[in-house]
N, C-alpha and C. Protein backbone atom coordinates (compact mmCIF):
# COMPACT_ATOMS: atom_id res chain seq x y z
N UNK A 1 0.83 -1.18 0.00
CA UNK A 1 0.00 0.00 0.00
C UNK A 1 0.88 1.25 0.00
N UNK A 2 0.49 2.20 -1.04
CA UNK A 2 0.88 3.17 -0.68
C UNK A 2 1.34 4.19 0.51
N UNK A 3 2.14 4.74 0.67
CA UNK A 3 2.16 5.40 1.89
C UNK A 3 2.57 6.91 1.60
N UNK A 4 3.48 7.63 0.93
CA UNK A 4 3.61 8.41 0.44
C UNK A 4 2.85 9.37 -1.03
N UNK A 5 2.57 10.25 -1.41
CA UNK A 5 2.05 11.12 -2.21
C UNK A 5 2.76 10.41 -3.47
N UNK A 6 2.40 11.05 -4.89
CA UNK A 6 2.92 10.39 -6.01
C UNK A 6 2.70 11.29 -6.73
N UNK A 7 3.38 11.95 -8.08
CA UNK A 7 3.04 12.54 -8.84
C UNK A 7 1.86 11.91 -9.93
N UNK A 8 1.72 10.53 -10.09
CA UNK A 8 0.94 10.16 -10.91
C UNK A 8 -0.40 10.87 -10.64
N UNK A 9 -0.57 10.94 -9.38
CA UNK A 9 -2.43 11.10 -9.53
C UNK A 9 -2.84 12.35 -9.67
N UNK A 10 -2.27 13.11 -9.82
CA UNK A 10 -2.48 14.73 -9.74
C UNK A 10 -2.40 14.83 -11.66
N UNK A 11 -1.38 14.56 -12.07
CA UNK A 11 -0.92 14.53 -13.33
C UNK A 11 -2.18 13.24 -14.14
N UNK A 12 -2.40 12.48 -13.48
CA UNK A 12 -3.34 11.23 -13.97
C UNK A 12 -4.90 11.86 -13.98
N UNK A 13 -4.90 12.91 -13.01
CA UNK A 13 -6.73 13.66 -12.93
C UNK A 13 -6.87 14.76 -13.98
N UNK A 14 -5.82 15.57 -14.02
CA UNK A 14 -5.58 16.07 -15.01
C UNK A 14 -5.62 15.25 -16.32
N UNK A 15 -4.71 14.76 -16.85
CA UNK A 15 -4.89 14.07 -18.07
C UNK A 15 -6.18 13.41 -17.45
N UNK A 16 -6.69 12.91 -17.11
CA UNK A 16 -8.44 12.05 -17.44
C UNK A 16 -8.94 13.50 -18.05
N UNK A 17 -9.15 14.88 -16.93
CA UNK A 17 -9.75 15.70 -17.53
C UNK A 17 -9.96 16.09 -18.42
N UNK A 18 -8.52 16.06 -19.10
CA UNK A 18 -8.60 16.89 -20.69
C UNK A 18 -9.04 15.81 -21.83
N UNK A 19 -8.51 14.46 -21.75
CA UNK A 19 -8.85 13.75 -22.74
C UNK A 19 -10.13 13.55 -22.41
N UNK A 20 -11.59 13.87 -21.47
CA UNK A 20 -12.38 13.55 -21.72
C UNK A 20 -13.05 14.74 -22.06
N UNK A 21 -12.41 15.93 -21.91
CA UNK A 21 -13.09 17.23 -22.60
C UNK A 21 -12.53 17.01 -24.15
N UNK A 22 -11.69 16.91 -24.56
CA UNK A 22 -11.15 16.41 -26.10
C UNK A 22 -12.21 15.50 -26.38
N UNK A 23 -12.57 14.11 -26.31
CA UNK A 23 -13.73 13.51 -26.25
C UNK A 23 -14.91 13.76 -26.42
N UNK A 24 -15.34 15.10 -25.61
CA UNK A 24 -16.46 15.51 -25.93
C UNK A 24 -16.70 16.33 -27.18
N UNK A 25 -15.63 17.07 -27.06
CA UNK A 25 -15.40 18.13 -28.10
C UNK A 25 -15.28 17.69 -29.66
N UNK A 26 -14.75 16.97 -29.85
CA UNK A 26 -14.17 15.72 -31.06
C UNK A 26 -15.70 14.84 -31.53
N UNK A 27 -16.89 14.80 -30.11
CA UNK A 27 -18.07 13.79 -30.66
C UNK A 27 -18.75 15.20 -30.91
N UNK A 28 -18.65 16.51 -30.52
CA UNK A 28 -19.64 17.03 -30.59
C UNK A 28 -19.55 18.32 -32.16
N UNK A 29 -18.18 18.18 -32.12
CA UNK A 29 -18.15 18.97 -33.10
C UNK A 29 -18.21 18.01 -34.81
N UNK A 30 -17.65 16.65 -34.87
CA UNK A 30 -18.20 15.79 -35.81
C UNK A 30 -18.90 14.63 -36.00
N UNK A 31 -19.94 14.31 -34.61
CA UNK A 31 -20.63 13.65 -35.08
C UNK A 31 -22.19 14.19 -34.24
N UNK A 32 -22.06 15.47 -34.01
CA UNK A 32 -23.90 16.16 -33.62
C UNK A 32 -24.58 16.67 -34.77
N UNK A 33 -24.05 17.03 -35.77
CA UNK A 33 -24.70 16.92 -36.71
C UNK A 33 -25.29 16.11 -37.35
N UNK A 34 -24.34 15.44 -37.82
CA UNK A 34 -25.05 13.84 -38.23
C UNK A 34 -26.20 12.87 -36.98
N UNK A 35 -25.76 13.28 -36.26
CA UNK A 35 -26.77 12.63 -35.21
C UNK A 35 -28.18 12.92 -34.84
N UNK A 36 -27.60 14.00 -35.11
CA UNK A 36 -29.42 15.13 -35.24
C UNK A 36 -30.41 14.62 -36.43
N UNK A 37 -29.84 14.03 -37.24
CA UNK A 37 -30.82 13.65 -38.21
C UNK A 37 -30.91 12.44 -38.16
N UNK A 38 -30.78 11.44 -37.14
CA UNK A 38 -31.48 10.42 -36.86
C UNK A 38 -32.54 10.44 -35.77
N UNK A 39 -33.32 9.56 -35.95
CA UNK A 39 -34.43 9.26 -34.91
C UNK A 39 -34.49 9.27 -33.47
N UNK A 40 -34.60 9.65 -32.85
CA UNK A 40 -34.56 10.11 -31.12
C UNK A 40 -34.04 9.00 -30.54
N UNK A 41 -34.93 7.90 -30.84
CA UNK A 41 -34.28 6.08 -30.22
C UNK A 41 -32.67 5.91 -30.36
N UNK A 42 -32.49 6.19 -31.68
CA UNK A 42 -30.95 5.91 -32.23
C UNK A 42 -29.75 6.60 -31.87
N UNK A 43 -30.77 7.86 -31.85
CA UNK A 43 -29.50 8.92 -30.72
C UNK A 43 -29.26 8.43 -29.91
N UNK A 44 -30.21 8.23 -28.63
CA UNK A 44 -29.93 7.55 -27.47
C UNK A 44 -29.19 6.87 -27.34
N UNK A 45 -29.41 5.16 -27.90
CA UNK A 45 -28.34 4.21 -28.17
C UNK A 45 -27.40 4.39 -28.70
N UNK A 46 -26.56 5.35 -29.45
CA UNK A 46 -25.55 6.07 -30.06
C UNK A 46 -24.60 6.68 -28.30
N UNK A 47 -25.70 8.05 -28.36
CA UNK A 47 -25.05 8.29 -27.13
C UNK A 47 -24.83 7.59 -25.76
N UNK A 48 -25.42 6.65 -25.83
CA UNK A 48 -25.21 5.48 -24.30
C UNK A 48 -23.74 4.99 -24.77
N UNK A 49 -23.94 4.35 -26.26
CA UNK A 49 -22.77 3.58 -26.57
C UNK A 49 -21.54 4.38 -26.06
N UNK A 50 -21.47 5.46 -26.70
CA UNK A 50 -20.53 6.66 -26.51
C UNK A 50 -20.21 7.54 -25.70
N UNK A 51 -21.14 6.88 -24.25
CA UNK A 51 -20.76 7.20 -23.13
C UNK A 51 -20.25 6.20 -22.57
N UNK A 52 -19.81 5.06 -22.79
CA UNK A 52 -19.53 3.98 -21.92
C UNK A 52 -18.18 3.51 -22.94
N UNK A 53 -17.86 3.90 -23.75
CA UNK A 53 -16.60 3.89 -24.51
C UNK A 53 -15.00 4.54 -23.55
N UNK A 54 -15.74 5.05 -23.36
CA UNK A 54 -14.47 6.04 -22.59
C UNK A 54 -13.79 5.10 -21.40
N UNK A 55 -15.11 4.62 -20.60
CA UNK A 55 -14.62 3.86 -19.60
C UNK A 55 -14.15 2.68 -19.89
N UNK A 56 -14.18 1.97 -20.93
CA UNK A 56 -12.75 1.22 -21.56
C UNK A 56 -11.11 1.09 -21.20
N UNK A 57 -10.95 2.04 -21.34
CA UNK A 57 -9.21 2.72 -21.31
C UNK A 57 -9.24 3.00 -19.14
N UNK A 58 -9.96 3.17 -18.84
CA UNK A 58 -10.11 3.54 -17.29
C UNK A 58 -9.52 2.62 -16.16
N UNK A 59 -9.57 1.98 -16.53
CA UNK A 59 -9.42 0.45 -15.46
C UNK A 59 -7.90 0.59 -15.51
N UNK A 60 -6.98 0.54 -16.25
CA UNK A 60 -6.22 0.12 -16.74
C UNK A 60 -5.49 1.58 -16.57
N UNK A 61 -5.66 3.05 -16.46
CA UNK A 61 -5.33 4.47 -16.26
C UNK A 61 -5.23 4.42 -14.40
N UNK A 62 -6.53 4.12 -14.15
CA UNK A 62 -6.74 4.14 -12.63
C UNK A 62 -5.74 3.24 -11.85
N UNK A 63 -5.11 2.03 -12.23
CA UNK A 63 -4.04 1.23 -11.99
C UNK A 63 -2.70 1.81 -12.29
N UNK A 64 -2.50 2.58 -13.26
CA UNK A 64 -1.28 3.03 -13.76
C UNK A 64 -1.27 4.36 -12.57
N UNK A 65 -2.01 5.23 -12.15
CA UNK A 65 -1.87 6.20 -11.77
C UNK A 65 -1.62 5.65 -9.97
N UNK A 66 -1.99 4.43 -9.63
CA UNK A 66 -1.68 3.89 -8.11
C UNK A 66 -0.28 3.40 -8.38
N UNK A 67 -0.27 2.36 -9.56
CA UNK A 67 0.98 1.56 -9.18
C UNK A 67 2.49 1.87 -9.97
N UNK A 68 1.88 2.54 -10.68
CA UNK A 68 2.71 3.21 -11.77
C UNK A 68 3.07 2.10 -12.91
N UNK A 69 2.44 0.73 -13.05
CA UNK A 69 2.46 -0.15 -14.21
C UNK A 69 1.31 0.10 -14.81
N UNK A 70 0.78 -0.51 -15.98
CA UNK A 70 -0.68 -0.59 -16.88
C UNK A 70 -1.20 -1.83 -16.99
N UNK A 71 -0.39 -2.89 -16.16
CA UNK A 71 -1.05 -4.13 -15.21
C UNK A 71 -1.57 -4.05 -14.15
N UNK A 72 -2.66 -5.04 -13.30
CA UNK A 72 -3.11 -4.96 -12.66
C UNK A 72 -1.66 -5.88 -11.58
N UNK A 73 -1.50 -5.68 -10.68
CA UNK A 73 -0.34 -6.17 -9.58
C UNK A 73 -0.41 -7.70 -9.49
N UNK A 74 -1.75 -8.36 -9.60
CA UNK A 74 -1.94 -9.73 -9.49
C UNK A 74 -2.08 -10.29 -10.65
N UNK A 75 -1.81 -9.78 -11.61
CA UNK A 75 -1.96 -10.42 -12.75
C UNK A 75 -0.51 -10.09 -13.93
N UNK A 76 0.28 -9.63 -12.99
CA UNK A 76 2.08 -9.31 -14.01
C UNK A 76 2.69 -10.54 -13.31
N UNK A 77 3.18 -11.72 -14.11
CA UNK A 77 4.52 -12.10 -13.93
C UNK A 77 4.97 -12.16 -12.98
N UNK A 78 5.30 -13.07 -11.70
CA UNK A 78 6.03 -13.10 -10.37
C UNK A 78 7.53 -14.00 -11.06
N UNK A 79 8.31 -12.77 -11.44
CA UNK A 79 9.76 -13.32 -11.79
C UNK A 79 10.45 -13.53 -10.48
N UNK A 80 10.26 -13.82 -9.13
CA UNK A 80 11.01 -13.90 -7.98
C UNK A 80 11.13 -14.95 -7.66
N UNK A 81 9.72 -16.01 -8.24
CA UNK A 81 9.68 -17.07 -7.65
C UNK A 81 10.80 -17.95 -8.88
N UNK A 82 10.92 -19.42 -8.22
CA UNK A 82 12.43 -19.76 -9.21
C UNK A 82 12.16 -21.06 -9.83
């Protein structure tokens, strides 16, 4: 367990922030147009899809920013044992 402060997570909240304002910005500036001219239902399921995309990459950010790998701790390789 951690015991000391880390630069990852300060630097890790930040970067979440911006790449998910980029994200927004990137769906809204090329694909709200096109979206507007589908059917209300389809939007929806469009935008659900495309809200739950993001949290993909998360699991795997939120681990990197504790342990400083992009593995989960129980699941890298125990090279100690012989």
């Amino acid at each position: 367990m951690r015991e000391t402060p880390t630069w990852r997570i300060p630097i890790g909240i930040i970067g979440l922030f911006v790449a998910l304002m980029a994200y927004g910005v990137l769906i809204a500036v090329y694909l709200a147009d096109y979206l507007a001219t589908l059917p209300g239902w389809v939007q929806t399921v469009i935008y659900i899809i495309l809200g739950v995309i993001w949290l993909l990459p998360l699991g795997r950010f939120l681990i990197w920013m504790e342990t400083g790998s992009w593995s989960h701790p129980d699941k890298r390789e125990d090279t100690t044992q012989a």
